[in-house]
Protein backbone atom coordinates (compact mmCIF):
# COMPACT_ATOMS: atom_id res chain seq x y z
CA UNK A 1 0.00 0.00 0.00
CA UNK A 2 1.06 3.60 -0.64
CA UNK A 3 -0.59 6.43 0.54
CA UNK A 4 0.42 9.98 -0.14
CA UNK A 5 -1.24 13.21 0.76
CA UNK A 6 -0.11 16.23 -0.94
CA UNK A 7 0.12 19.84 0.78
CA UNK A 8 -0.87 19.68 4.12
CA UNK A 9 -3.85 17.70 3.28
CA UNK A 10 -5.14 19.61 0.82
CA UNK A 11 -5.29 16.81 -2.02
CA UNK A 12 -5.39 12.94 -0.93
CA UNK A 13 -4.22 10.01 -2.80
CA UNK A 14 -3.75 6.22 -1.95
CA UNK A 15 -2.88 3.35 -3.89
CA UNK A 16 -3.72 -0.46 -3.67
CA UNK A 17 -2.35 -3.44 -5.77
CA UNK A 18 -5.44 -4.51 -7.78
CA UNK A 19 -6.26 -8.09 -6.60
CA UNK A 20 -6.39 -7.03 -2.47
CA UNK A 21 -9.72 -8.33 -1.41
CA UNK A 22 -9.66 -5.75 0.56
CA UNK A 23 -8.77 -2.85 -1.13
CA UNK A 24 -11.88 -1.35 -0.62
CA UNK A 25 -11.40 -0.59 3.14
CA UNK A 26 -7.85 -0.30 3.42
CA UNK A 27 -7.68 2.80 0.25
CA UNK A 28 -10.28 4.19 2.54
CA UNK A 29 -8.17 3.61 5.67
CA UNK A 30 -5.20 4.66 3.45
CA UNK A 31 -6.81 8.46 2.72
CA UNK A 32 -7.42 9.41 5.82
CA UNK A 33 -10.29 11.05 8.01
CA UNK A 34 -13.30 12.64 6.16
CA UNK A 35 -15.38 14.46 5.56
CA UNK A 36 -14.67 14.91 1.86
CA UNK A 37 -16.07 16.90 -1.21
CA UNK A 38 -15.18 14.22 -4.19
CA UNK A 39 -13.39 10.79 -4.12
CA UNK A 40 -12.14 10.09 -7.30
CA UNK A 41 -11.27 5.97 -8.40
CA UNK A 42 -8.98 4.57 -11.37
CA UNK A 43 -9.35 0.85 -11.08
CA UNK A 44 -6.91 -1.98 -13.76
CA UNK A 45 -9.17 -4.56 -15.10
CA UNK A 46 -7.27 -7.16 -12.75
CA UNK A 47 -9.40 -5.17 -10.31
CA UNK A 48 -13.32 -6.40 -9.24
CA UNK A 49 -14.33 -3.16 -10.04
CA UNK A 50 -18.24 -3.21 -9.11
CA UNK A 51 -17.30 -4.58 -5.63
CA UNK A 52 -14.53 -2.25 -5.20
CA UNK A 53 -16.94 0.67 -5.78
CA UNK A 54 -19.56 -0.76 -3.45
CA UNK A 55 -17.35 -1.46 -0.64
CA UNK A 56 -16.06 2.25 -0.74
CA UNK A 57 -19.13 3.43 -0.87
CA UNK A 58 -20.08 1.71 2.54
CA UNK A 59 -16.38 2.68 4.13
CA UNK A 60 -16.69 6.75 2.90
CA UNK A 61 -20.53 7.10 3.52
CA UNK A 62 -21.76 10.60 2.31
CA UNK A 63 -18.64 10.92 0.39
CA UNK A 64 -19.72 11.51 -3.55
CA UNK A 65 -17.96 9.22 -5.64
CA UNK A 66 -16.87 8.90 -9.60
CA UNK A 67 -14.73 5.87 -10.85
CA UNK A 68 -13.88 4.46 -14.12
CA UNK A 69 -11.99 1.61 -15.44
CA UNK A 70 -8.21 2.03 -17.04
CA UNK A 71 -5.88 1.59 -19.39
CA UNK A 72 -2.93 2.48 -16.56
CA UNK A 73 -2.40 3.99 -13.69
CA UNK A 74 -0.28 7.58 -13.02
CA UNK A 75 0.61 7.19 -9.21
CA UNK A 76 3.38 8.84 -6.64
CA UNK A 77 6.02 7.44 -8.75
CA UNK A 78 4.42 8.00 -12.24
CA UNK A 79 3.26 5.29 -14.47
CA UNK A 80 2.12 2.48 -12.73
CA UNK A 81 -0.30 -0.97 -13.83
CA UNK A 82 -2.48 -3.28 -12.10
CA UNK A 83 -2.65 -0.31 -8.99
CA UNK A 84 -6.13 0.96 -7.70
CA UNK A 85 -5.85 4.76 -7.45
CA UNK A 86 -7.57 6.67 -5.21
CA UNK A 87 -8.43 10.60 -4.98
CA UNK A 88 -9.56 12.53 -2.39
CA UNK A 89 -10.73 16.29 -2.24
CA UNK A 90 -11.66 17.47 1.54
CA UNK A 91 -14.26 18.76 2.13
CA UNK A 92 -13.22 21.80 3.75
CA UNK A 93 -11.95 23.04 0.50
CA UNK A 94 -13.81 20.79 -2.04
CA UNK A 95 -17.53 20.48 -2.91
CA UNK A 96 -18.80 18.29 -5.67
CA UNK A 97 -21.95 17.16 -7.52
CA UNK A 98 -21.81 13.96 -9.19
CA UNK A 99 -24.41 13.45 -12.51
CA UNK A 100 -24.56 9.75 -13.62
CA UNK A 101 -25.17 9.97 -17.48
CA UNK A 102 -26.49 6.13 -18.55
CA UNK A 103 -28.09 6.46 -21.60
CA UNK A 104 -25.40 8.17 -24.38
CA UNK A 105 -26.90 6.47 -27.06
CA UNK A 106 -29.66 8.79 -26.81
CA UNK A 107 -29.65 12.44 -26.36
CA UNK A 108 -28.94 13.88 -22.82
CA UNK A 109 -32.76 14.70 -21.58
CA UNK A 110 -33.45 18.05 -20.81
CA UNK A 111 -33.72 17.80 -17.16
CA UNK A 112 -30.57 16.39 -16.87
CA UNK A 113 -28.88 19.40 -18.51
CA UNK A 114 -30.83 21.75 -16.35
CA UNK A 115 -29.27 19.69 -13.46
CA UNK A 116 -25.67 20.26 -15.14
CA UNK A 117 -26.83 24.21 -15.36
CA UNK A 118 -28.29 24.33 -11.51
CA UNK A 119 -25.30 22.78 -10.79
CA UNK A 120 -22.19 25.44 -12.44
CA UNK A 121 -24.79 28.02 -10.70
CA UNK A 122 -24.66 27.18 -7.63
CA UNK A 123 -23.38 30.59 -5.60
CA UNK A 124 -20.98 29.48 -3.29
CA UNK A 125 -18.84 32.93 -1.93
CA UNK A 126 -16.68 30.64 0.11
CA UNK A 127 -15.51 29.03 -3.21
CA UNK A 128 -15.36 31.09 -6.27
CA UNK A 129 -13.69 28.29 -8.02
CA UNK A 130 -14.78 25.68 -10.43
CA UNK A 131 -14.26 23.17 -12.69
CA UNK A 132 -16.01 19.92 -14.13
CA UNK A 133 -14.73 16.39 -14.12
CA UNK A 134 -15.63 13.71 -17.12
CA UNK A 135 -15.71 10.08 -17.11
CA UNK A 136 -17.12 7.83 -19.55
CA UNK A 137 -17.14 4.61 -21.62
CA UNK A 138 -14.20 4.29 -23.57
CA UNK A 139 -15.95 1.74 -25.96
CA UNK A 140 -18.88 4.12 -26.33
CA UNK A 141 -17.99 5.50 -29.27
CA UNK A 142 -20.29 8.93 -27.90
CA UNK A 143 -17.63 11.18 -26.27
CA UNK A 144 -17.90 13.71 -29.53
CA UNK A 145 -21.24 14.09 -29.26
CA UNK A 146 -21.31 13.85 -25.39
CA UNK A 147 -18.99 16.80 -24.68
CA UNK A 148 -20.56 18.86 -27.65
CA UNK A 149 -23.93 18.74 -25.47
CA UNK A 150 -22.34 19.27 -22.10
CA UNK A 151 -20.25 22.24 -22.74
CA UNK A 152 -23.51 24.99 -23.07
CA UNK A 153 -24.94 23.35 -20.11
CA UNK A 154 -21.37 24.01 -18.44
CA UNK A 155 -20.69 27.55 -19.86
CA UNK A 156 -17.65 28.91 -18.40
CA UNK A 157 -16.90 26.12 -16.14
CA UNK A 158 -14.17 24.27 -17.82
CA UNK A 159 -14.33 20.81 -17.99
CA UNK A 160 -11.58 18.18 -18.68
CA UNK A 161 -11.95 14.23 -18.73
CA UNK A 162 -11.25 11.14 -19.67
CA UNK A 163 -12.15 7.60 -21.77
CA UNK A 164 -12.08 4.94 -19.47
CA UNK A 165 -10.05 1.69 -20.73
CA UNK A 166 -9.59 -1.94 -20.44
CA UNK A 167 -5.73 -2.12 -20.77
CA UNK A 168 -5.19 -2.93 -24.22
CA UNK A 169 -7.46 -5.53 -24.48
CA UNK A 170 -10.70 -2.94 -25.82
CA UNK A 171 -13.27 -5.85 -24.38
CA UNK A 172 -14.87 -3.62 -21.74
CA UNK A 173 -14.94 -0.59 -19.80
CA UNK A 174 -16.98 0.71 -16.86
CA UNK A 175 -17.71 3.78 -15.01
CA UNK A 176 -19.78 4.53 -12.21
CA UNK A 177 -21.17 6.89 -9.74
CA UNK A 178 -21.14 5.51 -5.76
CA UNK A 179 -22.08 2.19 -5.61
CA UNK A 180 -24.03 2.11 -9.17
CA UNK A 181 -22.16 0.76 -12.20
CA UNK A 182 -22.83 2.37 -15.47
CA UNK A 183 -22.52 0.33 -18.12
CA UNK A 184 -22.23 2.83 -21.68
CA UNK A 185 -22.52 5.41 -19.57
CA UNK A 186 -20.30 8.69 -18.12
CA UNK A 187 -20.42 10.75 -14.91
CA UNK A 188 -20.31 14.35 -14.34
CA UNK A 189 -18.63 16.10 -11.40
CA UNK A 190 -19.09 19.65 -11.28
CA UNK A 191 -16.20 20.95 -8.55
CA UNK A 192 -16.45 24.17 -6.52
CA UNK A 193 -13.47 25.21 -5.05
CA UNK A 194 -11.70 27.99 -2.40
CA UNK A 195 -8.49 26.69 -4.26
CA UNK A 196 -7.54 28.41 -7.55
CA UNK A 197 -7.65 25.64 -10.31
CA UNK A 198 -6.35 25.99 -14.11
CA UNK A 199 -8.12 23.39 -16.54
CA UNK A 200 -5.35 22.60 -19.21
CA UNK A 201 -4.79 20.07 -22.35
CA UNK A 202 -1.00 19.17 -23.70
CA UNK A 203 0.23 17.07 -26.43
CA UNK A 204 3.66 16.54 -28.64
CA UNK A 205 2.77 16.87 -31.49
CA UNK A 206 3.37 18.86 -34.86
CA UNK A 207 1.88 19.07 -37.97
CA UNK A 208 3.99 17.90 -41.27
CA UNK A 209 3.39 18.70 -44.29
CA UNK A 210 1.69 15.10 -45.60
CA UNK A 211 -1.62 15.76 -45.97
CA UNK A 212 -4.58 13.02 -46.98
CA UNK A 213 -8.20 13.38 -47.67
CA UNK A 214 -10.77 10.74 -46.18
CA UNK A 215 -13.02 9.78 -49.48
CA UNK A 216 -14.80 7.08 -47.32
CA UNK A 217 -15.80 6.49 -43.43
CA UNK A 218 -18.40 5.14 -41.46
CA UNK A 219 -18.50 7.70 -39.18
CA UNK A 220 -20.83 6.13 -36.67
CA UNK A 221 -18.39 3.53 -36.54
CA UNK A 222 -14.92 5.97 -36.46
CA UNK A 223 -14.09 4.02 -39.28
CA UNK A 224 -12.13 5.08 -42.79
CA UNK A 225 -12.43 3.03 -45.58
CA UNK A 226 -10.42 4.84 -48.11
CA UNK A 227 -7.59 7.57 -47.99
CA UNK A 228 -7.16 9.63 -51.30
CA UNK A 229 -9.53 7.38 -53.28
CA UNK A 230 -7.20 4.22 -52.22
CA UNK A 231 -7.37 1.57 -48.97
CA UNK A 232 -7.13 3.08 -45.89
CA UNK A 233 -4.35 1.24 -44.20
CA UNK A 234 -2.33 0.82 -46.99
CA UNK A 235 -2.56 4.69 -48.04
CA UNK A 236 -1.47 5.68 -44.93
CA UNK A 237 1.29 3.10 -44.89
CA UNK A 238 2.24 4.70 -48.09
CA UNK A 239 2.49 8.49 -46.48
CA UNK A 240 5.01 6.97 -43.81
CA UNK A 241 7.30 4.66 -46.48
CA UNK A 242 6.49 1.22 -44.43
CA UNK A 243 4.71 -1.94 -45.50
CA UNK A 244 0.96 -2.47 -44.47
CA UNK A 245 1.82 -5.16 -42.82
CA UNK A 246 4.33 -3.27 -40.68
CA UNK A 247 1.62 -1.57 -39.34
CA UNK A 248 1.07 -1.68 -35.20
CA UNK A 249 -0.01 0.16 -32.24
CA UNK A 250 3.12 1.90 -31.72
CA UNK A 251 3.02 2.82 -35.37
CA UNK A 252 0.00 4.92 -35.16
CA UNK A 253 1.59 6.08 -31.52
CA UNK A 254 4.45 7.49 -33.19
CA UNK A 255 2.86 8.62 -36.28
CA UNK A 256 -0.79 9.94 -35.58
CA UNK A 257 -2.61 12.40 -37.60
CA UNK A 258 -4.25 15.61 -36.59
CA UNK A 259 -7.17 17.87 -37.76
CA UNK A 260 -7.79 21.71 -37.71
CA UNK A 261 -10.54 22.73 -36.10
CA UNK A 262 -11.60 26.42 -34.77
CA UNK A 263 -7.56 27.78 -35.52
CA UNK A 264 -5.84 24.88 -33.76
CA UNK A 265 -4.72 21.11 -34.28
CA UNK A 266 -6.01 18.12 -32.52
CA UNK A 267 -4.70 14.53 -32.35
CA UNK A 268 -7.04 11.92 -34.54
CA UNK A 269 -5.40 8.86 -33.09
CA UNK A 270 -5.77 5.57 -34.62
CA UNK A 271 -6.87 3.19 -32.72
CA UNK A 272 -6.35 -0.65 -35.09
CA UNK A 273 -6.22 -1.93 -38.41
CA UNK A 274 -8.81 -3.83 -39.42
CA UNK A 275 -9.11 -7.50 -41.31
CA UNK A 276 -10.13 -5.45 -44.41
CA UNK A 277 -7.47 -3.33 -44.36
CA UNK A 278 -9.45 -0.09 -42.70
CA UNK A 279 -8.33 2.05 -39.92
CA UNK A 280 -10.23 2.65 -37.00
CA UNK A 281 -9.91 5.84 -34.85
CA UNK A 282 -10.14 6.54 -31.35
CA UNK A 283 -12.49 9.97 -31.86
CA UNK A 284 -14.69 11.35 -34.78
CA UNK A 285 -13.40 11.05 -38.51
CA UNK A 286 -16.01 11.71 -41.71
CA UNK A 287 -15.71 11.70 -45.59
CA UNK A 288 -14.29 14.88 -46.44
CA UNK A 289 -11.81 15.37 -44.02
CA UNK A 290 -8.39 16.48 -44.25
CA UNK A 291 -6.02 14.92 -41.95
CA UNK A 292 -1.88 15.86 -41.39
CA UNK A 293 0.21 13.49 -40.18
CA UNK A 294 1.78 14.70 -37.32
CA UNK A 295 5.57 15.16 -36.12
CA UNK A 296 7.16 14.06 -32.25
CA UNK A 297 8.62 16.51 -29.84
CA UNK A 298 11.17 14.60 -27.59
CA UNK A 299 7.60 13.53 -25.72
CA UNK A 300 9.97 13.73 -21.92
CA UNK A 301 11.34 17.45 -22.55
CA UNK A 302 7.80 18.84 -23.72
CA UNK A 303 6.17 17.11 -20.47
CA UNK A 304 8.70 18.54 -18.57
CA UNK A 305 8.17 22.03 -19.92
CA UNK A 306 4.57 22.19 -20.13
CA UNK A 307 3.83 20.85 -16.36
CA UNK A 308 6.48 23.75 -15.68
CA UNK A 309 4.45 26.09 -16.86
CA UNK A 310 1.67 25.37 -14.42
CA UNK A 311 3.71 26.69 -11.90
CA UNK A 312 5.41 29.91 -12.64
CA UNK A 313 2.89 31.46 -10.56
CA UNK A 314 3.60 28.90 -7.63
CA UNK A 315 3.39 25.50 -7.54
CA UNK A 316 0.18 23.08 -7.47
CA UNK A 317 -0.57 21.26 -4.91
CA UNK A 318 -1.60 18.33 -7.05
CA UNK A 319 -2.43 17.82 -10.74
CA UNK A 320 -5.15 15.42 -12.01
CA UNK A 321 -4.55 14.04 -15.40
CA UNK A 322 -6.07 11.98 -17.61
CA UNK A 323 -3.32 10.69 -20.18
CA UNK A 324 -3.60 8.69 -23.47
CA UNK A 325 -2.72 5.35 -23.74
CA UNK A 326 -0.89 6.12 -27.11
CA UNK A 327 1.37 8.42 -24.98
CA UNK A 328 2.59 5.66 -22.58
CA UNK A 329 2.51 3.25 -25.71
CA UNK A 330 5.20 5.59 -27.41
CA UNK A 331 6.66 6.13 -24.39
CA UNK A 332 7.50 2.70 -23.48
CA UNK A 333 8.42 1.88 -27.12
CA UNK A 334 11.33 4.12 -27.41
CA UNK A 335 12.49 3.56 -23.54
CA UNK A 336 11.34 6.78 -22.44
CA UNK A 337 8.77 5.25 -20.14
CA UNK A 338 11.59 5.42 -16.70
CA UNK A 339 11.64 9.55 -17.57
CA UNK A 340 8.64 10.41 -18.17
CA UNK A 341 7.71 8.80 -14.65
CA UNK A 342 9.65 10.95 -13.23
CA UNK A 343 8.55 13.95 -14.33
CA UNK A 344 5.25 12.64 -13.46
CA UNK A 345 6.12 12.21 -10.28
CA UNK A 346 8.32 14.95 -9.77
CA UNK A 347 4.99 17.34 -10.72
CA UNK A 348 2.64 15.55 -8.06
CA UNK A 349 1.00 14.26 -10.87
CA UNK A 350 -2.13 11.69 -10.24
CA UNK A 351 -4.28 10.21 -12.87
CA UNK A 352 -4.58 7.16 -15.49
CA UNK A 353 -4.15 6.54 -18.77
CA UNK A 354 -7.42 6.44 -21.09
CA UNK A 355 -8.85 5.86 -24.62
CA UNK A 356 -9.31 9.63 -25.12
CA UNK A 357 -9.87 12.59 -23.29
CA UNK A 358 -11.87 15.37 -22.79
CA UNK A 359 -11.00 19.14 -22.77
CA UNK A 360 -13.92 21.52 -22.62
CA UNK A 361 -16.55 20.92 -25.82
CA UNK A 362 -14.06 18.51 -27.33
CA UNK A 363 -13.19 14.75 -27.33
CA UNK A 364 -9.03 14.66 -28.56
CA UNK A 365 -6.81 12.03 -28.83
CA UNK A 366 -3.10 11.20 -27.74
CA UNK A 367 -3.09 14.20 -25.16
CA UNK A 368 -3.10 14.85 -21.44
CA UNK A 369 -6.24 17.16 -19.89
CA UNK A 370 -6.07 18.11 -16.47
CA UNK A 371 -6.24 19.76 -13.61
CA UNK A 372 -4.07 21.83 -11.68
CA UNK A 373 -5.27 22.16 -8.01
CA UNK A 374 -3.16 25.31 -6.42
CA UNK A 375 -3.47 26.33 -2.42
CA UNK A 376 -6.25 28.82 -1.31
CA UNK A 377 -5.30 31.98 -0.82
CA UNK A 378 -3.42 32.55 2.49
CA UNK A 379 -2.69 28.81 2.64
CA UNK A 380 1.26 29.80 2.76
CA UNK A 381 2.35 27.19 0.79
């Protein structure tokens, strides 16, 4: 067991190998004395999730709850695998509602955004802070449409999330709010806050100059059938000089293609090959589209940099991140996995690794949204 507890208290985390029996009780034991404003869980799919969100449901009673299934695992040291994470907000700082979302194959109901809206209200002078927190089925195949719905419901509350994952098996994933499992389903948390809080989205990337036209997708699907009028996988395979058959999950890490949309570019990350030769992608793709394949940054320098940034001001307390699994797939493919733990760690960094993410109105690929969590004012930290 590890349990760490950033600044004074202020953020909680506690870790648990995945196959304890009692994990339940002991990450509660782990996180210390209540009452508090959000617990957050990232369970591996060694892990018995459903009981594991049950029993900490009984052992932090009154304590709202969101927890998803992964793909990974960003503890105290950085990457880790087959480790239940645990996240705790206090709440003398923290306050939370959760929204359990079930249904995203059909349109959110109206009541439910009004819920969303009631909820990024809510006056609260003792916290002038907020942001929103996103989990949701990372086999869904409705984050696109999800966020796109959520974010005028949310107006200027920012909102950053993630996909959750099954490893890299892509059977099953699961999210759920307390006790309740939510199969196909997401959850909300909308965060008030006396701590300041910046909502932020990174990635390594770069556009080239190799461009490519989709000229046929099953978008419904996030599939692409052709690229310039020829097979998909084998037109793309053409663009980066390798064989078809040469194609694999750390190809499409290291070589992922990205879209312009509203001035800026965002990752389209492929997710497989199919038997047909067609590519399947982790996020939204249609007929028409132009896509760039996209050039590496040395992935441990930029991470470095960019969680730097966070803290010219002064340091965060904690950072929440949801983190692709493409990034730890690259990372651990060209031996930078060791480094980029460190920085992790080194930046009090606490997360997992997902099928996509979430940042504001979009659903992006092969990025890291968080959460920076910084002391309250007068805190002296």
């Amino acid at each position: 067991m590890r349990q760490a507890v950033e600044d004074g208290g202020l953020v909680r985390s506690a870790e648990m190998p995945a196959r304890d029996s009692r994990a339940a009780a002991r990450l509660a034991a782990a996180l210390g004395p209540g009452p508090f404003g959000l617990v957050a869980v990232f369970a591996p799919p060694a892990a018995d999730f459903a009981a594991l969100m049950t029993g900490l449901a009984a052992a932090l009673p009154g304590a709202p709850l969101i927890g998803c299934t992964t793909a990974g695992e960003i503890g105290a040291g950085g990457y880790v695998e087959d480790t239940i994470l645990a996240l705790a907000l206090p709440a003398a700082h923290f306050a939370a509602r959760t929204i359990p979302l079930p249904d995203l194959a059909a349109p959110i109901p109206p009541r439910t955004l009004a819920e969303v809206v009631r909820a990024r209200s809510a006056a609260d002078p003792a916290r002038p802070h907020a942001f929103a927190f996103l989990v949701v089925d990372g086999l869904s195949r409705r984050e696109d449409a999800l966020v796109a719905a959520l974010a005028p419901a949310l107006g200027p509350v920012p909102l950053f999330g993630g996909s959750a994952g099954d490893g890299t098996r892509f059977e099953r994933t699961l999210v759920a709010a307390g006790a309740e499992t939510i199969p196909g389903g997401a959850v909300l948390a909308v965060i008030r806050t006396d701590c300041p809080v910046r909502v932020f989205s990174l990635d390594h990337l770069r556009p080239s100059t190799r461009r490519m036209v989709v000229t046929d997708a099953d978008p419904a699907r996030r599939l692409v059938r052709r690229i310039n009028g020829e097979p998909a996988a084998r037109e793309y395979a053409r663009l980066l000089g390798k064989d078809p058959g040469q194609l694999s999950t750390f190809t499409f890490a290291a070589h992922p293609v990205v879209v312009r949309l509203g001035g800026a570019h965002h990752v389209r990350a492929i997710q497989r090959v199919t038997p047909e030769g067609e590519l399947v992608f982790f996020s939204a793709i249609d007929e028409g589209l132009v896509l760039t394949l996209a050039e590496a940054e040395d992935m441990v320098a930029h991470l470095d940099r960019s969680l730097a940034r966070l803290g010219e001001g002064g340091a965060p307390a904690a950072i929440w991140a949801c983190d692709c699994i493409l990034r730890r797939v690259e990372a651990r493919e060209s031996q930078a996995l060791p480094a980029l733990g460190r920085v992790l760690a080194r930046h009090r960094v606490r997360g997992f690794s997902t099928y996509g993410e979430q940042i504001n109105g979009l659903h992006v690929n092969q990025t890291m949204t968080g959460v920076a969590i910084y002391p309250p004012p007068g805190a002296g930290a």
